[in-house]
Protein backbone atom coordinates (compact mmCIF):
# COMPACT_ATOMS: atom_id res chain seq x y z
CA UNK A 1 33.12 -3.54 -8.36
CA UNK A 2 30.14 -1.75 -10.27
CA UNK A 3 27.11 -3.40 -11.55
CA UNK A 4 25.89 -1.99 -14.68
CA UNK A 5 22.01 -3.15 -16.44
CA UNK A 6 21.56 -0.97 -19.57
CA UNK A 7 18.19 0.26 -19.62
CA UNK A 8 16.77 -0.73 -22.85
CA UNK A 9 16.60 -4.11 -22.81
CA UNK A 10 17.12 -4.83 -26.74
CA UNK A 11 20.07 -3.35 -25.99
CA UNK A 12 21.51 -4.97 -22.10
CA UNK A 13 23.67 -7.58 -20.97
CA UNK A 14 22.69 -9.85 -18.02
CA UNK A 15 24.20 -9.37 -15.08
CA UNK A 16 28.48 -9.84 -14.30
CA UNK A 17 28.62 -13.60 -12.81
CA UNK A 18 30.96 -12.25 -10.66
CA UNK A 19 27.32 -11.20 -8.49
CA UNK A 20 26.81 -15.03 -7.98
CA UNK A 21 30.64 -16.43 -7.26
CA UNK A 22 32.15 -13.32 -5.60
CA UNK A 23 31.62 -13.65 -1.76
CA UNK A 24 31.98 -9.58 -1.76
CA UNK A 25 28.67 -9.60 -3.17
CA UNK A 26 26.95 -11.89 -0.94
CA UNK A 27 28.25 -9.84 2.15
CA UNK A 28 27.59 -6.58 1.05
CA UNK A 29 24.17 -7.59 -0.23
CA UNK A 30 22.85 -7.78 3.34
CA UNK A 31 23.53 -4.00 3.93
CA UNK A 32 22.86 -2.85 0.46
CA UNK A 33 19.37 -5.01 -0.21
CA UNK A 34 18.15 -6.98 2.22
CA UNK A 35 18.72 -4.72 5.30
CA UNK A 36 16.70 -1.98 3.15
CA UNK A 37 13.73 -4.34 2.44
CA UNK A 38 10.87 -6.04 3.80
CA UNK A 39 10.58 -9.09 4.69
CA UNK A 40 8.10 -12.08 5.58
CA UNK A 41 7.93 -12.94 9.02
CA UNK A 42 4.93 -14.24 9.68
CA UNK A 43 1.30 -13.77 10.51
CA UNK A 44 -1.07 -13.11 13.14
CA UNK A 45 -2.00 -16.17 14.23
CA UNK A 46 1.54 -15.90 15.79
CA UNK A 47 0.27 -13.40 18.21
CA UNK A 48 -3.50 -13.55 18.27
CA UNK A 49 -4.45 -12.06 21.59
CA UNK A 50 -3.26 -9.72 23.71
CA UNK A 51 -0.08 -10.98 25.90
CA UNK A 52 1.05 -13.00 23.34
CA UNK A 53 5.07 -12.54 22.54
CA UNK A 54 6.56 -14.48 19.83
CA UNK A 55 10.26 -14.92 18.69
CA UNK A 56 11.08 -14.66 15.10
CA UNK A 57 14.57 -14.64 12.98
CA UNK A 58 15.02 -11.67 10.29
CA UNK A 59 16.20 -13.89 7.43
CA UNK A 60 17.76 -16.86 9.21
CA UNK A 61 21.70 -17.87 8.75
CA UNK A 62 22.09 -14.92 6.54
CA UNK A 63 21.07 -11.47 8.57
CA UNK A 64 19.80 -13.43 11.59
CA UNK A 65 18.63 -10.35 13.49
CA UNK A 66 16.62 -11.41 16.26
CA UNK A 67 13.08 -10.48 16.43
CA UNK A 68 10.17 -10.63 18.38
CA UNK A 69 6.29 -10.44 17.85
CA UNK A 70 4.18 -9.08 20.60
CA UNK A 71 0.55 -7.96 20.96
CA UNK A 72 0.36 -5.72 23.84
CA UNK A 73 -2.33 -5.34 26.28
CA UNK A 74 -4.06 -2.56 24.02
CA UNK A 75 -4.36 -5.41 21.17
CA UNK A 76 -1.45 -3.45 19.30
CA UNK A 77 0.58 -5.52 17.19
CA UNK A 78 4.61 -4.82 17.89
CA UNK A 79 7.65 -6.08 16.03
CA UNK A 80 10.96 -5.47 18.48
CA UNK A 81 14.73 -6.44 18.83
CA UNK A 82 15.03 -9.57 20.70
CA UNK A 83 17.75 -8.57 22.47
CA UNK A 84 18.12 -6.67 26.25
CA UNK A 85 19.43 -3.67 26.16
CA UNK A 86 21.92 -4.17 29.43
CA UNK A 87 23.72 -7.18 28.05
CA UNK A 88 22.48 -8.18 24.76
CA UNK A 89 20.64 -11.54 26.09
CA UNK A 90 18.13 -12.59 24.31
CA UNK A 91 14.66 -11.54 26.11
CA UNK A 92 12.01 -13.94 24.40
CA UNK A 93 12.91 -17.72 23.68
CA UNK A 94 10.03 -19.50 22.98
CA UNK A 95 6.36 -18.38 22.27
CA UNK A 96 4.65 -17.61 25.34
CA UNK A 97 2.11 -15.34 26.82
CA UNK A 98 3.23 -12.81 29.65
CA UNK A 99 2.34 -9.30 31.10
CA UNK A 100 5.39 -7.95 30.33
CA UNK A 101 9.06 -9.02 29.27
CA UNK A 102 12.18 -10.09 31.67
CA UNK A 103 15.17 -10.82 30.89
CA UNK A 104 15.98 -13.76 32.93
CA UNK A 105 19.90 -12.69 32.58
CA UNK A 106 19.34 -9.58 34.99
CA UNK A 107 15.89 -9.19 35.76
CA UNK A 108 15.49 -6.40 33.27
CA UNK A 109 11.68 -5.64 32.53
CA UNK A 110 10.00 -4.18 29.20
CA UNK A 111 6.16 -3.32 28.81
CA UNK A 112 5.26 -5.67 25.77
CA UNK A 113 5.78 -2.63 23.55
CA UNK A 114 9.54 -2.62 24.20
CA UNK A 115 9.33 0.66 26.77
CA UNK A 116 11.69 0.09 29.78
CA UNK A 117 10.20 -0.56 33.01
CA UNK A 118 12.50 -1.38 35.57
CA UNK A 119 16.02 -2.63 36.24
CA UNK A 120 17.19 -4.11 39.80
CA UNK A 121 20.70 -2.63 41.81
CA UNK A 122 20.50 0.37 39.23
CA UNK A 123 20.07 3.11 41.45
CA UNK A 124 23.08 4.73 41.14
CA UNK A 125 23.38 4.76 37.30
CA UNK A 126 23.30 8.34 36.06
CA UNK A 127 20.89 9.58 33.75
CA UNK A 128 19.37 6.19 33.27
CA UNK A 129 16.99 5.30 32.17
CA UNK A 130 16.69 6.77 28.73
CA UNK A 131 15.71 5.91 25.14
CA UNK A 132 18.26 3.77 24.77
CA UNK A 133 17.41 1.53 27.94
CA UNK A 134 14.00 0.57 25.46
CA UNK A 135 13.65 -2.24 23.14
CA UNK A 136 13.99 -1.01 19.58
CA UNK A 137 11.36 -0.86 17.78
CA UNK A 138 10.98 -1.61 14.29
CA UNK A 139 8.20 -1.02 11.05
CA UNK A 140 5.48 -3.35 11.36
CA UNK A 141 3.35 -3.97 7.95
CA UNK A 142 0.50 -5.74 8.29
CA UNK A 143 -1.46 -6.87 4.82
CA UNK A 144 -4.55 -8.76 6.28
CA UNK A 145 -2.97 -11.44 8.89
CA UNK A 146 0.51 -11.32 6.86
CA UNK A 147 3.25 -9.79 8.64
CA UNK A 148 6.45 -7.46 7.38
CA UNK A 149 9.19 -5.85 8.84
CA UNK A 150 12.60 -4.20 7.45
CA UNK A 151 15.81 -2.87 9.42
CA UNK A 152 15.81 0.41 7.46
CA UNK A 153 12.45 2.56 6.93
CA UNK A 154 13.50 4.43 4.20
CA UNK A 155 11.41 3.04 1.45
CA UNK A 156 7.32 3.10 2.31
CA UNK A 157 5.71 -0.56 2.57
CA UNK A 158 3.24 0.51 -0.46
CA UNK A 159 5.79 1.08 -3.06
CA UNK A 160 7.12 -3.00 -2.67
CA UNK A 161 3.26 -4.10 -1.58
CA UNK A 162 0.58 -1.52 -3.40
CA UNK A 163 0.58 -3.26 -6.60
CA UNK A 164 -0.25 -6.53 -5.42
CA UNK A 165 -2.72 -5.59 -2.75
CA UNK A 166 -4.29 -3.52 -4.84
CA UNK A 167 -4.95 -6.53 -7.76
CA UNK A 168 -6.16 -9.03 -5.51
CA UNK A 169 -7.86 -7.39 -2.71
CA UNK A 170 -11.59 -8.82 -3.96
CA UNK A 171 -9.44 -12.00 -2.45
CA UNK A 172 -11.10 -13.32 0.59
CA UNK A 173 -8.27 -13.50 3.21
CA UNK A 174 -9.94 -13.35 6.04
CA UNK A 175 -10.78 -17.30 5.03
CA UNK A 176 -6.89 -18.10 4.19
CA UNK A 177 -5.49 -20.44 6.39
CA UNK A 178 -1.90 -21.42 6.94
CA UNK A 179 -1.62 -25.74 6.55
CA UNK A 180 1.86 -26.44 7.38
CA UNK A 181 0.94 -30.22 6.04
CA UNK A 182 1.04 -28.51 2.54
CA UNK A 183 4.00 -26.64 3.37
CA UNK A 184 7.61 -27.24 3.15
CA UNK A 185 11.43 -26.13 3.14
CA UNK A 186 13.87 -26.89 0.12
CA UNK A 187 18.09 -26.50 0.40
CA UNK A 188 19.20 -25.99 -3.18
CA UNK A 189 23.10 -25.82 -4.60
CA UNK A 190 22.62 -22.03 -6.39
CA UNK A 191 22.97 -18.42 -5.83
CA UNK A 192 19.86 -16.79 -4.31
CA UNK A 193 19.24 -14.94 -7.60
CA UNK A 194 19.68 -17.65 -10.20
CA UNK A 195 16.73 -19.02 -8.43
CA UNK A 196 15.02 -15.68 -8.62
CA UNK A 197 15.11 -14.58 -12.13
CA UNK A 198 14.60 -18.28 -13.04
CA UNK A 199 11.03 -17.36 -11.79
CA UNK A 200 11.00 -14.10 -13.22
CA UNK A 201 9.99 -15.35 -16.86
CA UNK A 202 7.44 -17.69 -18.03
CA UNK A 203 10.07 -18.02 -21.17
CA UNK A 204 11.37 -21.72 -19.73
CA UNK A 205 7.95 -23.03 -18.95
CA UNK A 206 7.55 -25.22 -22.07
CA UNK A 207 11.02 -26.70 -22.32
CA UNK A 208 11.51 -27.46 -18.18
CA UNK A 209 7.65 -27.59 -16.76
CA UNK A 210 5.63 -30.48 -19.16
CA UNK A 211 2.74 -30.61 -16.64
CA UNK A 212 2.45 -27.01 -16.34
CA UNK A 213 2.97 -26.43 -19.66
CA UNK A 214 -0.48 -28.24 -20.54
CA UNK A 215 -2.29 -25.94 -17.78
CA UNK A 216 -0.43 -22.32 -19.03
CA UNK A 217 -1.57 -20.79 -22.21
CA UNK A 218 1.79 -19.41 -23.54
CA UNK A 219 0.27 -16.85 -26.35
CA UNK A 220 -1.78 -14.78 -23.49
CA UNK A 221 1.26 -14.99 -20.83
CA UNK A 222 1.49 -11.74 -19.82
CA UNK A 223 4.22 -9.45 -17.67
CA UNK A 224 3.63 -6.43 -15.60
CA UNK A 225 6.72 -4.45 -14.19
CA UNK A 226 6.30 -2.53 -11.21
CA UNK A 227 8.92 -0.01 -8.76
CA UNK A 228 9.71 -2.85 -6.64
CA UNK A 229 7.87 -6.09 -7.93
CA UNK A 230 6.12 -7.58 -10.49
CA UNK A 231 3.51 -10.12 -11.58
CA UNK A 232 3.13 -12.62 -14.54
CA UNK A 233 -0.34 -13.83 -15.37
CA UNK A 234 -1.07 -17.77 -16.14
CA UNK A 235 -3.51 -17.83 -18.16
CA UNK A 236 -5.54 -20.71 -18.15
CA UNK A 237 -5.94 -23.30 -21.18
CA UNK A 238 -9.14 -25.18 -19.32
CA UNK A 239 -11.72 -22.74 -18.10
CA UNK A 240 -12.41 -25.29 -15.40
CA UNK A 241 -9.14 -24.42 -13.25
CA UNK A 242 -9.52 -20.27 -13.07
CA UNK A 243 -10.45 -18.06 -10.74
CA UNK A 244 -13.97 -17.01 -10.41
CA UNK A 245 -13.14 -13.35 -11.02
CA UNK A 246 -15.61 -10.52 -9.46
CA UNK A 247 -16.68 -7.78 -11.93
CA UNK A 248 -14.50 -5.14 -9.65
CA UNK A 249 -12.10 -7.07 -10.63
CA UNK A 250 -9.88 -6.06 -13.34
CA UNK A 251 -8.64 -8.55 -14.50
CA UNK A 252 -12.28 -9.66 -15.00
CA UNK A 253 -13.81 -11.89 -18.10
CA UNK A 254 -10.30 -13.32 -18.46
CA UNK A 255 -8.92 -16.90 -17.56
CA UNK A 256 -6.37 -17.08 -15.28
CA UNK A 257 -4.65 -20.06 -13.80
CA UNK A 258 -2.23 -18.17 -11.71
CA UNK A 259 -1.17 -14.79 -10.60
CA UNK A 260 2.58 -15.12 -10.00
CA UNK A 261 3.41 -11.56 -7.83
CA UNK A 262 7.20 -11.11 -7.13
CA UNK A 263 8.33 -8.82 -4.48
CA UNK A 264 11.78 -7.26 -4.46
CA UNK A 265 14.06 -9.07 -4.04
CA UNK A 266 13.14 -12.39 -2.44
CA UNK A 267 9.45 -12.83 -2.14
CA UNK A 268 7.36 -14.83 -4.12
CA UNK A 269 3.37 -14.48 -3.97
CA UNK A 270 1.84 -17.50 -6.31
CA UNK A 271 -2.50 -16.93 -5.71
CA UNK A 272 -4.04 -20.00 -7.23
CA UNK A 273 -7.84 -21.19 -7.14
CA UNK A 274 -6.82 -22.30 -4.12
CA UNK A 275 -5.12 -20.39 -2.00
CA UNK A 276 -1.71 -18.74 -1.88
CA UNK A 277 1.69 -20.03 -1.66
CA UNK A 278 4.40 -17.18 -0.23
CA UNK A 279 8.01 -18.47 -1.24
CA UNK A 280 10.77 -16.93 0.85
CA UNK A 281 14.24 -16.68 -0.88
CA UNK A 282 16.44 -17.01 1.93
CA UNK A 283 20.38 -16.92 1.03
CA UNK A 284 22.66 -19.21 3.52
CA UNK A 285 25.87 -18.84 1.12
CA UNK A 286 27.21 -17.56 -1.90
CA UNK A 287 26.00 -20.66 -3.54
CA UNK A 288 23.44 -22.24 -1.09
CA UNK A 289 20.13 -20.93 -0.47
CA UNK A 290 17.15 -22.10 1.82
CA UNK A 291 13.17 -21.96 -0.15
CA UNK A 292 10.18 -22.22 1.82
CA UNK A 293 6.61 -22.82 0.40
CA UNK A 294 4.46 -21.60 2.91
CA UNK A 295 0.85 -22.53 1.70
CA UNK A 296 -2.07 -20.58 3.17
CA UNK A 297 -5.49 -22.73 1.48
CA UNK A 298 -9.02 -21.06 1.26
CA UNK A 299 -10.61 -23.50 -1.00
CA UNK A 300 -9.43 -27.26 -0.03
CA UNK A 301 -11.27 -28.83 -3.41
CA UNK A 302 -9.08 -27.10 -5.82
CA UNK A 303 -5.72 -28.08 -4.27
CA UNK A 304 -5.11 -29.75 -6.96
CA UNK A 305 -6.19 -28.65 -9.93
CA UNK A 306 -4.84 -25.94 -12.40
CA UNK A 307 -1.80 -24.30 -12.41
CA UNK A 308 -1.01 -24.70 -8.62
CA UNK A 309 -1.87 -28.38 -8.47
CA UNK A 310 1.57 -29.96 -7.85
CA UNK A 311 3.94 -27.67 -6.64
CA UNK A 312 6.77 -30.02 -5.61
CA UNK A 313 7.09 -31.03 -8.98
CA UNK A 314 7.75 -27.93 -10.58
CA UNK A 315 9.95 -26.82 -7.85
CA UNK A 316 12.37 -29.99 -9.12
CA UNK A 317 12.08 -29.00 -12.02
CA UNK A 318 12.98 -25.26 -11.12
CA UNK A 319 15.77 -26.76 -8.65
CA UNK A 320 17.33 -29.12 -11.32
CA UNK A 321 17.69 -26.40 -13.96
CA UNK A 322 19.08 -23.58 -11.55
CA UNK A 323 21.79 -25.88 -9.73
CA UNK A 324 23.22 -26.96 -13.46
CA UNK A 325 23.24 -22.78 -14.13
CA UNK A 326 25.28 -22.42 -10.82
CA UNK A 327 27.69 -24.80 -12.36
CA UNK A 328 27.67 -23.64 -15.87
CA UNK A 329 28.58 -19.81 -14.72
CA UNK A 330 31.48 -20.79 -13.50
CA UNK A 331 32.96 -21.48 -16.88
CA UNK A 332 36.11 -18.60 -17.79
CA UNK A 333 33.66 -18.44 -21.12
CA UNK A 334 30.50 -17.18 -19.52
CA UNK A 335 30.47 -13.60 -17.97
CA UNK A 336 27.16 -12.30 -19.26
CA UNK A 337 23.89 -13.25 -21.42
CA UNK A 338 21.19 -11.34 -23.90
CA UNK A 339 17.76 -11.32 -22.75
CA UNK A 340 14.73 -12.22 -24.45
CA UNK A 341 13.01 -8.65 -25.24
CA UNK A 342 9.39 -10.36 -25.11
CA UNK A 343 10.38 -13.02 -22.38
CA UNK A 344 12.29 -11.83 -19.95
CA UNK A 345 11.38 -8.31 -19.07
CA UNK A 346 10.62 -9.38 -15.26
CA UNK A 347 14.24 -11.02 -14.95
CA UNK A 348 15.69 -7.71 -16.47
CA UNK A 349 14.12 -5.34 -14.08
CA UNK A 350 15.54 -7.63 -10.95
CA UNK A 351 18.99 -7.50 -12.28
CA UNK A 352 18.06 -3.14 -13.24
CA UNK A 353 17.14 -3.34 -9.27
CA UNK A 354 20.04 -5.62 -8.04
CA UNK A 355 22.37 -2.95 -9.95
CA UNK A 356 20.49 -0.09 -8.26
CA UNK A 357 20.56 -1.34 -4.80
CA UNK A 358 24.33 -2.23 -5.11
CA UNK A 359 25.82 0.61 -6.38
């Protein structure tokens, strides 16, 4: 089953929506996308000092790889497989600090970089140990205290990150802090990507977002396609809820609400006045998928104001339309849609990459 996105836009069809019923699609997706991308997760404060080891999931309920975080005693950040390499139990079950891993199976013992160290009543085991006795270790991408990691290196960090980093990085991380009181999970009836290209156009903000609507200035909405993501610029109608834009900046002289940076294929990176809030796309069925709004605040008086001032709103909104699309694609009249040549470049170039990946 081939996916085919015409190029030229004026021109293309939206995707088959045999991509959101077909369960061939959602299980062959793991290999073809998500295996081959990075993913959120977590940050530093996870593993700030040395000793520290941390268990995390690779996309829980859908890949769920088991990870772990460690910082070794060097200060060296290290992302491994959670799992012992003598009988697959899992090594790290709970965050803890330690001077190096056991495995409380066997008594198998890693240096917290993964490297094997010992192994009791193994004596007699030939040509053992070797490389494959270690703890695998995997790409680590740090961008300030955020953390990445994918299953397959093949495509470099920068090409999926450079864009953004390179925008906002007059941004003041170092003072972003992670305030799980303004964070929050959501379980919503739809396809992964419905959800997706719904925020990969601005083009439905005045018929589904009224309070948003008032803060976005429609005519200077703007779109930037990139190899792997993208970003769509709120601008501001009231000067008083922008960002106070340094001259290195580019973007500078202009007002802007909100820069809304998508990463390929399920990250979303919304930088308001505020602070940031990273929304994780996590699929959990062909038709069930898990969002998390992860807020990380650097300025706790404009929380809310502007374009970010009342997130859980507009994410009912969002939720409301794309669970009533879920439905309506399963019509025998609906197989594909036009697209909006001025509105809806960003939701064409996810279904160009979708296409890509897949085939």
């Amino acid at each position: 089953m081939t996916l085919s996105i015409d190029p030229n836009i004026a021109k293309a069809k939206t995707i088959s929506t045999d991509f959101y019923l077909h369960r061939h699609f959602y299980e062959s997706s793991k290999e073809k996308i998500f295996a081959k991308t990075w993913q959120f997760i977590g940050d530093t404060d996870l593993v700030k000092d040395p000793g520290w080891v941390t268990p995390v999931n690779f996309l829980e309920k859908f890949m769920d790889e088991p990870l772990l975080l460690s910082r070794d005693k060097q200060g060296k950040l290290n992302c491994l497989s959670n799992v012992c390499t003598h009988r697959g139990n899992m090594v790290v079950e709970k965050p803890c600090k330690l001077a190096d891993l056991r495995c409380k199976y066997h008594g198998r013992r890693f240096q917290l970089d993964g490297k094997f160290l010992s192994m009791p009543e193994f004596k007699e085991v030939e040509n053992f140990p070797s490389e494959q006795d270690n703890l695998t270790k995997l790409p680590l991408f740090a961008w300030n205290k955020l953390l990445f990691t994918t299953l397959d290196s093949s495509i470099n960090s920068d090409d999926f990150f450079g864009d953004m980093m390179k925008r906002v990085e007059w941004m003041p991380f170092h003072d972003f802090h992670f305030r799980p009181e303004h964070s929050r999970d959501y379980l919503i009836d739809a396809n992964w990507a419905l959800y997706c290209e719904n925020y990969l156009e601005g083009f439905h903000i005045p018929f589904v977002h009224s309070a948003l609507n008032a803060m976005i200035d429609q005519h200077n909405y703007t779109v930037e396609l990139y190899k792997y993501s993208s970003l769509q610029i709120g601008a501001a109608k009231d000067a008083d809820y922008v960002f106070d834009l340094p001259k290195t900046s580019s973007d500078y002289g202009k007002k802007i609400g909100a820069y809304y940076f998508w990463v390929f294929p399920n990250m979303m990176f919304n930088f308001y006045p505020w602070g940031l809030s990273i929304n994780v796309i996590r699929p959990i069925g062909v038709s069930k998928t898990k969002v998390s709004f992860l807020s990380y605040v650097w300025d706790e008086n404009k929380l809310r104001q502007g374009a970010g001032a009342d997130l859980h709103t507009v994410e009912m909104e969002d939720q409301d339309i794309v669970q009533n699309v879920q439905k309506g694609i399963r019509s025998r009249y609906y197989k594909h849609g036009r697209y909006s040549v001025t509105r809806e470049m960003g939701t064409h170039h996810f279904h160009r990459l979708i296409a890509e990946f897949m085939n």
